[in-house]
PDB file of N, CA and C in Angstrom:
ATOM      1  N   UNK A   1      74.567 123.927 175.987  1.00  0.00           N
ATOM      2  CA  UNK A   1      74.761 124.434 177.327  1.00  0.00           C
ATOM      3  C   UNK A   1      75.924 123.725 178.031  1.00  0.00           C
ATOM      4  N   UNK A   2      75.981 122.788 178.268  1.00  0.00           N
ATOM      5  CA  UNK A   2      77.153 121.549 178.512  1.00  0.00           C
ATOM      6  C   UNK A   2      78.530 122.020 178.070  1.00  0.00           C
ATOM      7  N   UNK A   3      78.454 122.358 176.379  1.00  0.00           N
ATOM      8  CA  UNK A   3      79.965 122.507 175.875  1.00  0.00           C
ATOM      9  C   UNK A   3      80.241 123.901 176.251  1.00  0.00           C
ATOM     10  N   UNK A   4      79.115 124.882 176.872  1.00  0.00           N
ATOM     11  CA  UNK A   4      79.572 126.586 177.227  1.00  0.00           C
ATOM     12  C   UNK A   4      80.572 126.629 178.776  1.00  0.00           C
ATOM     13  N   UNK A   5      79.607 124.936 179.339  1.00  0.00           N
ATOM     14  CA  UNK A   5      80.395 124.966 180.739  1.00  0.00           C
ATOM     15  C   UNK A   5      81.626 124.458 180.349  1.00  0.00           C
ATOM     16  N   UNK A   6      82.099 123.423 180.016  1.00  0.00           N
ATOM     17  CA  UNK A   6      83.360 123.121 179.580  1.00  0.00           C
ATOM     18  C   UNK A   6      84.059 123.999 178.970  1.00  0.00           C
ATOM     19  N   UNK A   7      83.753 124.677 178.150  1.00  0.00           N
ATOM     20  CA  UNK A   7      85.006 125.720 177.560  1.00  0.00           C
ATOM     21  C   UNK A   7      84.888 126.838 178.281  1.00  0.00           C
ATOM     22  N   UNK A   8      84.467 127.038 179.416  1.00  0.00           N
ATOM     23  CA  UNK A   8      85.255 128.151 180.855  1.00  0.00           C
ATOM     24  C   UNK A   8      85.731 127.583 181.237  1.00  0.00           C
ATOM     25  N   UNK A   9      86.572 126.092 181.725  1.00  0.00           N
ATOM     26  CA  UNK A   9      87.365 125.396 182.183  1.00  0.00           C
ATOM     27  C   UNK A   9      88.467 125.412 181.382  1.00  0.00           C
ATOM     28  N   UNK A  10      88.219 125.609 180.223  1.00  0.00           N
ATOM     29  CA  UNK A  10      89.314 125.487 179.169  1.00  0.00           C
ATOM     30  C   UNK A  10      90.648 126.879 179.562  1.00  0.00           C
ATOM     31  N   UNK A  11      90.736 127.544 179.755  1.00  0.00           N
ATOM     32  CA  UNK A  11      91.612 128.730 180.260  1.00  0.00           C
ATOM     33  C   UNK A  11      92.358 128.178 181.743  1.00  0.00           C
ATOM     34  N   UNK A  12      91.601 127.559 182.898  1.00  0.00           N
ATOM     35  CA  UNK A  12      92.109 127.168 183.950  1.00  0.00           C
ATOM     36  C   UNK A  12      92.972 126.458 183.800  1.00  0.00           C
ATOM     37  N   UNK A  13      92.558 125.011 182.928  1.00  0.00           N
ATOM     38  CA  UNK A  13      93.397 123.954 183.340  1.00  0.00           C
ATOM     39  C   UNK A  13      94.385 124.247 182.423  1.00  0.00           C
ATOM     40  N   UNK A  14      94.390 125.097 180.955  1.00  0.00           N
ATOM     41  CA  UNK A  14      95.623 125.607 180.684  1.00  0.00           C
ATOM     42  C   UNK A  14      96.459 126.348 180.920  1.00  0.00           C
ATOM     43  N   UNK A  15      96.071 127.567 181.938  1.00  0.00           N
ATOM     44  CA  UNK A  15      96.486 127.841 182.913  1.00  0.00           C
ATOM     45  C   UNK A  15      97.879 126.856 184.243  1.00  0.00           C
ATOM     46  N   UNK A  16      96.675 125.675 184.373  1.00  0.00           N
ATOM     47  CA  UNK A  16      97.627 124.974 185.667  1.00  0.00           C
ATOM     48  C   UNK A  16      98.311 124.382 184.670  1.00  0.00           C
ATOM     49  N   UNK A  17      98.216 123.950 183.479  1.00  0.00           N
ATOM     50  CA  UNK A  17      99.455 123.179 182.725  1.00  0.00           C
ATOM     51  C   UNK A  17     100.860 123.696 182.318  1.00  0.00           C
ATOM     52  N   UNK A  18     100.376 125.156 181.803  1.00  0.00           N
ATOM     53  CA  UNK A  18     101.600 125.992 181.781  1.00  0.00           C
ATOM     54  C   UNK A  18     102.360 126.432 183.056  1.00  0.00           C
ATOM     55  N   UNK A  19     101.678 126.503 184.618  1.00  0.00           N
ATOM     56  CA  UNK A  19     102.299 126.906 185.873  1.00  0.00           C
ATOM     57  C   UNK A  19     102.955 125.504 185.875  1.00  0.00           C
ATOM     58  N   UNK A  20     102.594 124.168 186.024  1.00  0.00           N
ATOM     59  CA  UNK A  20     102.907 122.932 186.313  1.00  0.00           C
ATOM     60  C   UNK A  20     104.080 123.014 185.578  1.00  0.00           C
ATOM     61  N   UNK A  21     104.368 123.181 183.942  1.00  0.00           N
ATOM     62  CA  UNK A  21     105.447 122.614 183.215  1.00  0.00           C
ATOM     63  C   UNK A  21     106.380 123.362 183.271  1.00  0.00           C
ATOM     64  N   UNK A  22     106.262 124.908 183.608  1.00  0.00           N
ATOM     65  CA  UNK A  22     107.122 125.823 184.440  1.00  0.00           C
ATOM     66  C   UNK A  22     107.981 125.483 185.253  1.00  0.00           C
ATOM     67  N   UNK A  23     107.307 125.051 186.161  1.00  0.00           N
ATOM     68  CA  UNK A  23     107.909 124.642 187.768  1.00  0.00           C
ATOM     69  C   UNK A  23     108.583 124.168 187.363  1.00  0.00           C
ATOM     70  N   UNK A  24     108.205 122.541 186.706  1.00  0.00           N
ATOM     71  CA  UNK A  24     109.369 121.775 186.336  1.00  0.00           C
ATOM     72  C   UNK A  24     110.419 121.749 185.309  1.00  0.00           C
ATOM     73  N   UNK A  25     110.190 122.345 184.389  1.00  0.00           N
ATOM     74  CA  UNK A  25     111.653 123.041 183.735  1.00  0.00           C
ATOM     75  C   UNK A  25     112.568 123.804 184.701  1.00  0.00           C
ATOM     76  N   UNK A  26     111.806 124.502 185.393  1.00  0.00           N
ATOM     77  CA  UNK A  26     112.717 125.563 186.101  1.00  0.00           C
ATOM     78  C   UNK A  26     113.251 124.833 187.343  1.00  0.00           C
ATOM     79  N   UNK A  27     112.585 124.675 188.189  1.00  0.00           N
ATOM     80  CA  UNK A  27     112.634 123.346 189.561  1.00  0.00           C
ATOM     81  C   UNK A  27     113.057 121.786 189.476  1.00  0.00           C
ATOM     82  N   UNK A  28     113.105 121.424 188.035  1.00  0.00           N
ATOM     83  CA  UNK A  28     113.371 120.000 188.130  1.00  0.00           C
ATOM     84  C   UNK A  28     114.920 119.708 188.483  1.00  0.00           C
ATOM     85  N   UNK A  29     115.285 120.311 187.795  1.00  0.00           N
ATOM     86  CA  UNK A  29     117.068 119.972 188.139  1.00  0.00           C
ATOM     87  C   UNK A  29     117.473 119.440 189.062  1.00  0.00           C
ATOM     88  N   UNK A  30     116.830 121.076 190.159  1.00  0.00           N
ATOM     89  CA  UNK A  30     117.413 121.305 191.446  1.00  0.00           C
ATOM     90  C   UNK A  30     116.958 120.380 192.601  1.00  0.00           C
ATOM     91  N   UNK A  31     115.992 118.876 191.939  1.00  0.00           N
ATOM     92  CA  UNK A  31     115.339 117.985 192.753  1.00  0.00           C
ATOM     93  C   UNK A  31     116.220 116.877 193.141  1.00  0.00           C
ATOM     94  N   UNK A  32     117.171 116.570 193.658  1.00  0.00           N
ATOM     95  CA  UNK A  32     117.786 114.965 193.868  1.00  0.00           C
ATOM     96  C   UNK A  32     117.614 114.078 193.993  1.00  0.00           C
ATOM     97  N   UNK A  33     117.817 113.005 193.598  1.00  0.00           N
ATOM     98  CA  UNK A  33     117.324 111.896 193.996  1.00  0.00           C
ATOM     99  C   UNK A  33     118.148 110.690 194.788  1.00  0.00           C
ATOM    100  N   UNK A  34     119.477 111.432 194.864  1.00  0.00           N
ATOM    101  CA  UNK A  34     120.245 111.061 195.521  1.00  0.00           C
ATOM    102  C   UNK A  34     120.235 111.824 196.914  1.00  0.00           C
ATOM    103  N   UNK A  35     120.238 110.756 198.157  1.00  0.00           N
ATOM    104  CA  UNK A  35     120.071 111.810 199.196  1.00  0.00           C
ATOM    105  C   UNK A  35     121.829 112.121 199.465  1.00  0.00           C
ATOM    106  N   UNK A  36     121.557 113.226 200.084  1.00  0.00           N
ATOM    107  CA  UNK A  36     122.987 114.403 200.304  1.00  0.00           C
ATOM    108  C   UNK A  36     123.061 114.839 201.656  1.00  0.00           C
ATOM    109  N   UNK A  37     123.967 114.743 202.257  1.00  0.00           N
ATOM    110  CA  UNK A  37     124.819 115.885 203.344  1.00  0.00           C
ATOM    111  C   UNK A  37     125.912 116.616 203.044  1.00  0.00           C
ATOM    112  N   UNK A  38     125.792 117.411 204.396  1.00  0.00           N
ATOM    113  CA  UNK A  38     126.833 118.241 204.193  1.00  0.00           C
ATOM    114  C   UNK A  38     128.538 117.222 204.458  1.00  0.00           C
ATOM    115  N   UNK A  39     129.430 118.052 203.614  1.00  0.00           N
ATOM    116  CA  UNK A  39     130.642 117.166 204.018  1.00  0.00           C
ATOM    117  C   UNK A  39     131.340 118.016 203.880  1.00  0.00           C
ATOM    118  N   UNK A  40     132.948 118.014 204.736  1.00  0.00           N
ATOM    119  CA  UNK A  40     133.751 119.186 204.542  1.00  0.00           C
ATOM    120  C   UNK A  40     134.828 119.158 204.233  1.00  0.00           C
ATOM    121  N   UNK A  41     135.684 119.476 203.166  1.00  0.00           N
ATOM    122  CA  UNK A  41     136.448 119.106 202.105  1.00  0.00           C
ATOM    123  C   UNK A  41     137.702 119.823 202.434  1.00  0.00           C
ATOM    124  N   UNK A  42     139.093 119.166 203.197  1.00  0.00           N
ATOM    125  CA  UNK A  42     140.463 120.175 202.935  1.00  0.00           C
ATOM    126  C   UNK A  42     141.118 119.481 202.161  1.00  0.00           C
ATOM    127  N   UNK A  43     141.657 120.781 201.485  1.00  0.00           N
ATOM    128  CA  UNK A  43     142.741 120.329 200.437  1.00  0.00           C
ATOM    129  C   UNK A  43     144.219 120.482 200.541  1.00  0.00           C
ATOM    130  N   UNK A  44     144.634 120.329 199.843  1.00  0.00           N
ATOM    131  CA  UNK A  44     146.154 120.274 199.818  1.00  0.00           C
ATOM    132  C   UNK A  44     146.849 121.806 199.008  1.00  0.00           C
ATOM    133  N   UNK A  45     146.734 123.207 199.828  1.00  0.00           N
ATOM    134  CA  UNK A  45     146.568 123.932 198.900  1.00  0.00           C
ATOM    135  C   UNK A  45     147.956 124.281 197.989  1.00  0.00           C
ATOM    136  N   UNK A  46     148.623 123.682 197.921  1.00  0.00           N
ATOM    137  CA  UNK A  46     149.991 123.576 196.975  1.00  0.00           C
ATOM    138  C   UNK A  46     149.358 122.528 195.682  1.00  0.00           C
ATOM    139  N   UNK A  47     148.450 121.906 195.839  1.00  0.00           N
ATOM    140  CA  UNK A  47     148.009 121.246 194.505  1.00  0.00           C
ATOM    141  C   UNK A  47     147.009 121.674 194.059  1.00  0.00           C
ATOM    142  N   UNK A  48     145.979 122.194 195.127  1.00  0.00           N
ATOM    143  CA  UNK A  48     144.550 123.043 194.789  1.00  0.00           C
ATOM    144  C   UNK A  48     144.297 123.945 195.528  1.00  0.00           C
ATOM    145  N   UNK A  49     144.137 125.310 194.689  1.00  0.00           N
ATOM    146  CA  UNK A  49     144.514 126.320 195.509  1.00  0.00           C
ATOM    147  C   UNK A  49     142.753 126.774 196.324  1.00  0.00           C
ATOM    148  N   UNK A  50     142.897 127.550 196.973  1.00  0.00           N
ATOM    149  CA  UNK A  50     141.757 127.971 197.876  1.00  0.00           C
ATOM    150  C   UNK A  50     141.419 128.911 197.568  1.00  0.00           C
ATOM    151  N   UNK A  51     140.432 128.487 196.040  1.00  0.00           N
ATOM    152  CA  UNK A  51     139.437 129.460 195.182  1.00  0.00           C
ATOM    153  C   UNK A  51     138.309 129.384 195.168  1.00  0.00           C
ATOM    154  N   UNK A  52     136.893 129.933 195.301  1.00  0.00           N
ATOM    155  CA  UNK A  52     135.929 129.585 195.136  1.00  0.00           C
ATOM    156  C   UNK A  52     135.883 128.662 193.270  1.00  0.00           C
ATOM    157  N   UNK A  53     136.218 129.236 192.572  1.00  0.00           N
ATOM    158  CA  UNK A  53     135.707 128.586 190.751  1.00  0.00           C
ATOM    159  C   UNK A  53     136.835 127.190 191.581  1.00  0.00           C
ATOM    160  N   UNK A  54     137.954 127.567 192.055  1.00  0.00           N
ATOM    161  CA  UNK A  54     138.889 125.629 191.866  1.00  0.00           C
ATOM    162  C   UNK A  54     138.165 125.121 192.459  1.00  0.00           C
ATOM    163  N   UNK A  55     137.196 125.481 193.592  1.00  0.00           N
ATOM    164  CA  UNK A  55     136.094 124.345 194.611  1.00  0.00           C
ATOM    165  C   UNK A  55     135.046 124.011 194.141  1.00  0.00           C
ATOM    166  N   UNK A  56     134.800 125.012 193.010  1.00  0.00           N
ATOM    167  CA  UNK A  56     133.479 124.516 192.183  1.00  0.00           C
ATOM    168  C   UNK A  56     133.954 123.771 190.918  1.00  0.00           C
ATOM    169  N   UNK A  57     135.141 123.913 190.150  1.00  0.00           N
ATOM    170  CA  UNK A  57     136.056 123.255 189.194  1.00  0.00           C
ATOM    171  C   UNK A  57     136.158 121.638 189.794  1.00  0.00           C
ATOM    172  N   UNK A  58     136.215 121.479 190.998  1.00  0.00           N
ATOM    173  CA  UNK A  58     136.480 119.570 191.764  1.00  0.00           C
ATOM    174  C   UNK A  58     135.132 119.481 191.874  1.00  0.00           C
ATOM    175  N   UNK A  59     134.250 120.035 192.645  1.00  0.00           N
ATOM    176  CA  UNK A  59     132.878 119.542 192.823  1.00  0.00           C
ATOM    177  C   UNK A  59     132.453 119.253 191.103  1.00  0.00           C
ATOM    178  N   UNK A  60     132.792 119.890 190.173  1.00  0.00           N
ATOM    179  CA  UNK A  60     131.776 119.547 188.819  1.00  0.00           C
ATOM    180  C   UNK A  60     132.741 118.264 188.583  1.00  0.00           C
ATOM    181  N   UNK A  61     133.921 117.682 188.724  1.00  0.00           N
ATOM    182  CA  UNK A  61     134.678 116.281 188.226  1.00  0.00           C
ATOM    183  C   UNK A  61     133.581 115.140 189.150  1.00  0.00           C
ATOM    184  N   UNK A  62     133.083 115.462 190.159  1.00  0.00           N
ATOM    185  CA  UNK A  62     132.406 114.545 190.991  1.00  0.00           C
ATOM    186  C   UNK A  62     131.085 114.251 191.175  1.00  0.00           C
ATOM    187  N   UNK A  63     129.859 115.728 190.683  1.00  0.00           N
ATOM    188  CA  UNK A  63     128.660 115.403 190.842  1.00  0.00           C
ATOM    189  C   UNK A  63     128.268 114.602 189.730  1.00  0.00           C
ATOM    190  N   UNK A  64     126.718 114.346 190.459  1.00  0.00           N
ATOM    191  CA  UNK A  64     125.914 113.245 189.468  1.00  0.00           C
ATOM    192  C   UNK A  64     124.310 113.836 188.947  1.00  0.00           C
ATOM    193  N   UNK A  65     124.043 114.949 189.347  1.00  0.00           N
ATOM    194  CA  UNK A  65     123.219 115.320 189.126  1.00  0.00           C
ATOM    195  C   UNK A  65     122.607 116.811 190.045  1.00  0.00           C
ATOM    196  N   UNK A  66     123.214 117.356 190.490  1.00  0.00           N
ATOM    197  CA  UNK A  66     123.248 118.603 190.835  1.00  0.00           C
ATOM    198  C   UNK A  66     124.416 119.603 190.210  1.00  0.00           C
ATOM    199  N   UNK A  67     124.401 121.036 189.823  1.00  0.00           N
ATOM    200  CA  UNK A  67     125.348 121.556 189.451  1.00  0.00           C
ATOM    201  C   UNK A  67     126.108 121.911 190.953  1.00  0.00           C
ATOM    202  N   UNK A  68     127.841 122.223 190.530  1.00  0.00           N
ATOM    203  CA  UNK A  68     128.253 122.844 191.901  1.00  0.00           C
ATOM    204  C   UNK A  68     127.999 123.800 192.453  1.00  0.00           C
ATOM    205  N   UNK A  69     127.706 125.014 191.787  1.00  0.00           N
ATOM    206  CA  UNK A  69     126.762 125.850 192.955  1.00  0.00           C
ATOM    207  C   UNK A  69     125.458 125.531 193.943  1.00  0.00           C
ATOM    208  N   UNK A  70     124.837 124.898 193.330  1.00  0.00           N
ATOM    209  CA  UNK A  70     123.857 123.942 194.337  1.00  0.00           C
ATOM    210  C   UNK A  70     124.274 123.109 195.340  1.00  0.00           C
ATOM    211  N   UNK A  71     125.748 122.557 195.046  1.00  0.00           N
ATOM    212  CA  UNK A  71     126.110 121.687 195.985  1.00  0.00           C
ATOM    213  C   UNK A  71     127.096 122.447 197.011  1.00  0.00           C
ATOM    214  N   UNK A  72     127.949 124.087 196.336  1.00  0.00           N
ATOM    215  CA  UNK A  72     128.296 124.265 197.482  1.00  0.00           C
ATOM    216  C   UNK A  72     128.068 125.144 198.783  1.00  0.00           C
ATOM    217  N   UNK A  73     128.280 124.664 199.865  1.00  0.00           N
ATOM    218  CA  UNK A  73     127.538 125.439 200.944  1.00  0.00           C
ATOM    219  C   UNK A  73     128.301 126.580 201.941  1.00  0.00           C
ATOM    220  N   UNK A  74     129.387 126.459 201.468  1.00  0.00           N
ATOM    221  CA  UNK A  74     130.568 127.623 201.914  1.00  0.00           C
ATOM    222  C   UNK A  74     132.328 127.504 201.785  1.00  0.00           C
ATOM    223  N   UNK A  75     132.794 128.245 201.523  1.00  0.00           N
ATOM    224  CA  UNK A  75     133.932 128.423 200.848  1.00  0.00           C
ATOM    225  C   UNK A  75     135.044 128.811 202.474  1.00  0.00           C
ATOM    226  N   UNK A  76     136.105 127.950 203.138  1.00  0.00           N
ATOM    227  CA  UNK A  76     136.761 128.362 204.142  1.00  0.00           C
ATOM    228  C   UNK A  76     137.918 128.918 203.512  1.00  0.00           C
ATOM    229  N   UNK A  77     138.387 130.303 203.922  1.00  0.00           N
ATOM    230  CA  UNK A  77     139.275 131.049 203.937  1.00  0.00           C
ATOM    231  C   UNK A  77     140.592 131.149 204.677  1.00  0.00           C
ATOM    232  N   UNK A  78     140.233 130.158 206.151  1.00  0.00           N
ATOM    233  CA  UNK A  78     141.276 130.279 207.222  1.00  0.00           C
ATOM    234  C   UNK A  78     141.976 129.048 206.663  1.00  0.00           C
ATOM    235  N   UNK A  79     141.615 127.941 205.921  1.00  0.00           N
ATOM    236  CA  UNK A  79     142.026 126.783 205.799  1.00  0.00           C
ATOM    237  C   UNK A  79     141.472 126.638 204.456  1.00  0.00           C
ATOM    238  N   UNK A  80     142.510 125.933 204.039  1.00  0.00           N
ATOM    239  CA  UNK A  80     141.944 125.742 202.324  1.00  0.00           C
ATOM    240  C   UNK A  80     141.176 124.482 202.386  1.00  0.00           C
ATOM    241  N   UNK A  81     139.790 124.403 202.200  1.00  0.00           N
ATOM    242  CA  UNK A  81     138.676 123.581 202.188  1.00  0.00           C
ATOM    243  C   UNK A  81     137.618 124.639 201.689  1.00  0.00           C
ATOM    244  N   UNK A  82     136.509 123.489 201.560  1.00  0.00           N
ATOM    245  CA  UNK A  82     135.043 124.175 201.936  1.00  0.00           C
ATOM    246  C   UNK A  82     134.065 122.949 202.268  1.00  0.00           C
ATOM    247  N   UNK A  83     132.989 123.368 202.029  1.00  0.00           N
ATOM    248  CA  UNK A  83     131.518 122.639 202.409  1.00  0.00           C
ATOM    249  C   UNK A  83     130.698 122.499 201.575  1.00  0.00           C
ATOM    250  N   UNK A  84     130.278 121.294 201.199  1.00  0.00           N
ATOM    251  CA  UNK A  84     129.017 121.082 200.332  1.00  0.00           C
ATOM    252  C   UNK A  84     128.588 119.975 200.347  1.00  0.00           C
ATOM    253  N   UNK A  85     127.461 119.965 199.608  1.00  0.00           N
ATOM    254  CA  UNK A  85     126.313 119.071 199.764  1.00  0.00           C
ATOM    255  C   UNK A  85     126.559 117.613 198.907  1.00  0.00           C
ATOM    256  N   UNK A  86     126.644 116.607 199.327  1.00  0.00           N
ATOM    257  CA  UNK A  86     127.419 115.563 198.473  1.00  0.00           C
ATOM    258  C   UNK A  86     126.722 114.282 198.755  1.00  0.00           C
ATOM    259  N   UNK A  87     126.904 113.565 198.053  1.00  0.00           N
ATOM    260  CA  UNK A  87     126.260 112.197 198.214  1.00  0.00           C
ATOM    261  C   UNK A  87     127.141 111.088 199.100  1.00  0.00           C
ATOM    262  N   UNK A  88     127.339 110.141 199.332  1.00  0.00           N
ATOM    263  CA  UNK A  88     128.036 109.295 200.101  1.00  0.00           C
ATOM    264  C   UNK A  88     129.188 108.753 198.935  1.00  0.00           C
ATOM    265  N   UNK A  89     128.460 108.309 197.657  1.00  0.00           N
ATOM    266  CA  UNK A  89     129.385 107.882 196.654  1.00  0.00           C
ATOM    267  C   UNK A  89     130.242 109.029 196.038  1.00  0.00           C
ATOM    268  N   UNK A  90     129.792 110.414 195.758  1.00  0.00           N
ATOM    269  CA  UNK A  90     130.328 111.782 195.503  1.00  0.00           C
ATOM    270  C   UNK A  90     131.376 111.581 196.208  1.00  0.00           C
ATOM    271  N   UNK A  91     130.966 111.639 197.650  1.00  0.00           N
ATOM    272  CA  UNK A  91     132.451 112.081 199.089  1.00  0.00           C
ATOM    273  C   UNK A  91     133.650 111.003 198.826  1.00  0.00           C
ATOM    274  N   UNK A  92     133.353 109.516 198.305  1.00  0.00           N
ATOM    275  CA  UNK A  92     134.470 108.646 198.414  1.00  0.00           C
ATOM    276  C   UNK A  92     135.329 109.475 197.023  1.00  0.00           C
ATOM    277  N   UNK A  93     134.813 109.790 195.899  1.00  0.00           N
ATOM    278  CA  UNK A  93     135.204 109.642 194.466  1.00  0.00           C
ATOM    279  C   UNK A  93     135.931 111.093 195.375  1.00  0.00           C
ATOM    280  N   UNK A  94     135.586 112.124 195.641  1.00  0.00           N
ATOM    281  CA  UNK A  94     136.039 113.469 196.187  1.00  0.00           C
ATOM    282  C   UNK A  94     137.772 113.040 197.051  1.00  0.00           C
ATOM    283  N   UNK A  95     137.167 112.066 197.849  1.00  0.00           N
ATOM    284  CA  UNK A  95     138.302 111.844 198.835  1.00  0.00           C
ATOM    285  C   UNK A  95     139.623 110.887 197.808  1.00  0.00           C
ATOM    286  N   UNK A  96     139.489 110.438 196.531  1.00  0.00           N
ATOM    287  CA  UNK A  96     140.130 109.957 196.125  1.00  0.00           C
ATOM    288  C   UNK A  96     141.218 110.870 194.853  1.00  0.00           C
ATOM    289  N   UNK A  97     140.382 112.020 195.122  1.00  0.00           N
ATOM    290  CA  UNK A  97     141.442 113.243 193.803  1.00  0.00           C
ATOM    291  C   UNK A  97     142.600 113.266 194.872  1.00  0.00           C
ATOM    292  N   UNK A  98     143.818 113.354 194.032  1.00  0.00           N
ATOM    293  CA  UNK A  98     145.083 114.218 194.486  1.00  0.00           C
ATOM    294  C   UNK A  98     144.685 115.785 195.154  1.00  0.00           C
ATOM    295  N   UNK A  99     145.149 115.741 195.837  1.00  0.00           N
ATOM    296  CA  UNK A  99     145.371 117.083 196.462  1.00  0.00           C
ATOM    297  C   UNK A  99     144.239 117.249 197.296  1.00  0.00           C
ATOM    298  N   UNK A 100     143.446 116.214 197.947  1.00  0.00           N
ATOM    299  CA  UNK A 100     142.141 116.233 198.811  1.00  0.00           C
ATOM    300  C   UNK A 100     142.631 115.634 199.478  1.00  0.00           C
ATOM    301  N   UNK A 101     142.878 116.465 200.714  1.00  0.00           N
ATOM    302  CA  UNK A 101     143.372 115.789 201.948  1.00  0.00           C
ATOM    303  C   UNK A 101     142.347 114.557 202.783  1.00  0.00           C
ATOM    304  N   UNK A 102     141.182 115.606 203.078  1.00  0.00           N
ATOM    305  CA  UNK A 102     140.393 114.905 203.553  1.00  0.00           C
ATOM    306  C   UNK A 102     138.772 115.597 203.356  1.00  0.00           C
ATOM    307  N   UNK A 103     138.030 114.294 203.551  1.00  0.00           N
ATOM    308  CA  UNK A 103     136.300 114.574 203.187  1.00  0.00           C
ATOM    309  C   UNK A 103     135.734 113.591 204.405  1.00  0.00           C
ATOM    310  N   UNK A 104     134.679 114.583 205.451  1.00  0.00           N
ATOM    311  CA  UNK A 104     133.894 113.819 206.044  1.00  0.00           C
ATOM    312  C   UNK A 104     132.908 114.429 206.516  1.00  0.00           C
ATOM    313  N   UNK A 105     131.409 113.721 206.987  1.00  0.00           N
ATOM    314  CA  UNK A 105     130.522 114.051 207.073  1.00  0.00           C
ATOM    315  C   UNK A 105     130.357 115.450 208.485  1.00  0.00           C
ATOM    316  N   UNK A 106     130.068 116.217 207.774  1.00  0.00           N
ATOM    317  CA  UNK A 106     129.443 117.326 208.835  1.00  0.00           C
ATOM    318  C   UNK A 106     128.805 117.381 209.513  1.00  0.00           C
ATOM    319  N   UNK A 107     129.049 117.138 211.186  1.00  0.00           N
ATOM    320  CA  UNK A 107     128.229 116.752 212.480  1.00  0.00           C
ATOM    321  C   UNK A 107     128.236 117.883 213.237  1.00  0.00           C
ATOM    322  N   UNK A 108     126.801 118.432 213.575  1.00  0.00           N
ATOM    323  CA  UNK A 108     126.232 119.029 214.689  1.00  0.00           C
ATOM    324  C   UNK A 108     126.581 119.019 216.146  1.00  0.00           C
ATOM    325  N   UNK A 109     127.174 119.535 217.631  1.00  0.00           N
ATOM    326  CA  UNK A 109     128.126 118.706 218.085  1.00  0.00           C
ATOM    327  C   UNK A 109     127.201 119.815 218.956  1.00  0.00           C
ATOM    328  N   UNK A 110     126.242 119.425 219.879  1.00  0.00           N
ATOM    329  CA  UNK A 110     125.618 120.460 221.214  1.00  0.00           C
ATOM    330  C   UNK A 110     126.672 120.101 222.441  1.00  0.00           C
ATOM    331  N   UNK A 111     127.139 121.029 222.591  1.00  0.00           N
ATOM    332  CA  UNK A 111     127.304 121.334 224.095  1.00  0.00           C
ATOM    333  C   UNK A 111     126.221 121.335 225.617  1.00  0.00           C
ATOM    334  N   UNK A 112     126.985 120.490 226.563  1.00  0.00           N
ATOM    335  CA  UNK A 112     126.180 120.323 227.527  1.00  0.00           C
ATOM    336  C   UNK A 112     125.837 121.675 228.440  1.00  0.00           C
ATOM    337  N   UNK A 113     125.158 121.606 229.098  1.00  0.00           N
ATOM    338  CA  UNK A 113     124.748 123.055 229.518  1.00  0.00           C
ATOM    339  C   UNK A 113     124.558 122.654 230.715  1.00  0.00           C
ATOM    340  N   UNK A 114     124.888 123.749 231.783  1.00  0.00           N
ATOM    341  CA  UNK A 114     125.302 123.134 233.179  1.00  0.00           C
ATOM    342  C   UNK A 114     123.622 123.270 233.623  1.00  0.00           C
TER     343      UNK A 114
END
């Protein structure tokens, strides 16, 4: 009677083992462990042109554990830059390629309201 109750458990918890090892094949990657902000990246567009693949082509020379589509968060058109998600050590190594003008942290800026 004992081993009839235990083997109806047997389907559940293999059940949650296969949802569990799922997740994390599929979800682990995309976990950091490096914490990240946003930072916003202009370039020099005579050395790097203002492409989405060339902004994801510099972000992959620099990450550490996210791919660059994960890290980037928008592509500027009016100005050759963009935005993405970067670590503090990422942004120095970023700010040190040729043709990266400049990299700095992305600040929220409220306006006072009369």
């Amino acid at each position: 009677m004992a081993m009839a109750k235990t083997l109806r458990f047997v389907p559940l918890v293999t059940t949650f083992i296969i949802i569990f090892i799922s997740i994390t094949i599929t979800h682990g990657h995309v976990t950091s462990i490096t914490p990240r902000k946003v930072y916003l990246v202009f370039l020099d567009s005579e050395i790097i042109p203002s492409t989405k693949p060339a902004h994801l082509n510099l972000l992959k020379t620099v990450l550490q554990d996210i791919t660059p589509e994960e890290s980037l968060v928008y592509d500027y058109r009016s100005t050759s830059g963009f935005a993405a998600k970067l670590s503090e050590t990422e942004a120095k190594h970023l700010a040190s390629i040729k043709g990266v003008i400049s990299v700095f942290p992305n600040q929220v800026i409220h306006l006072d309201r009369p």
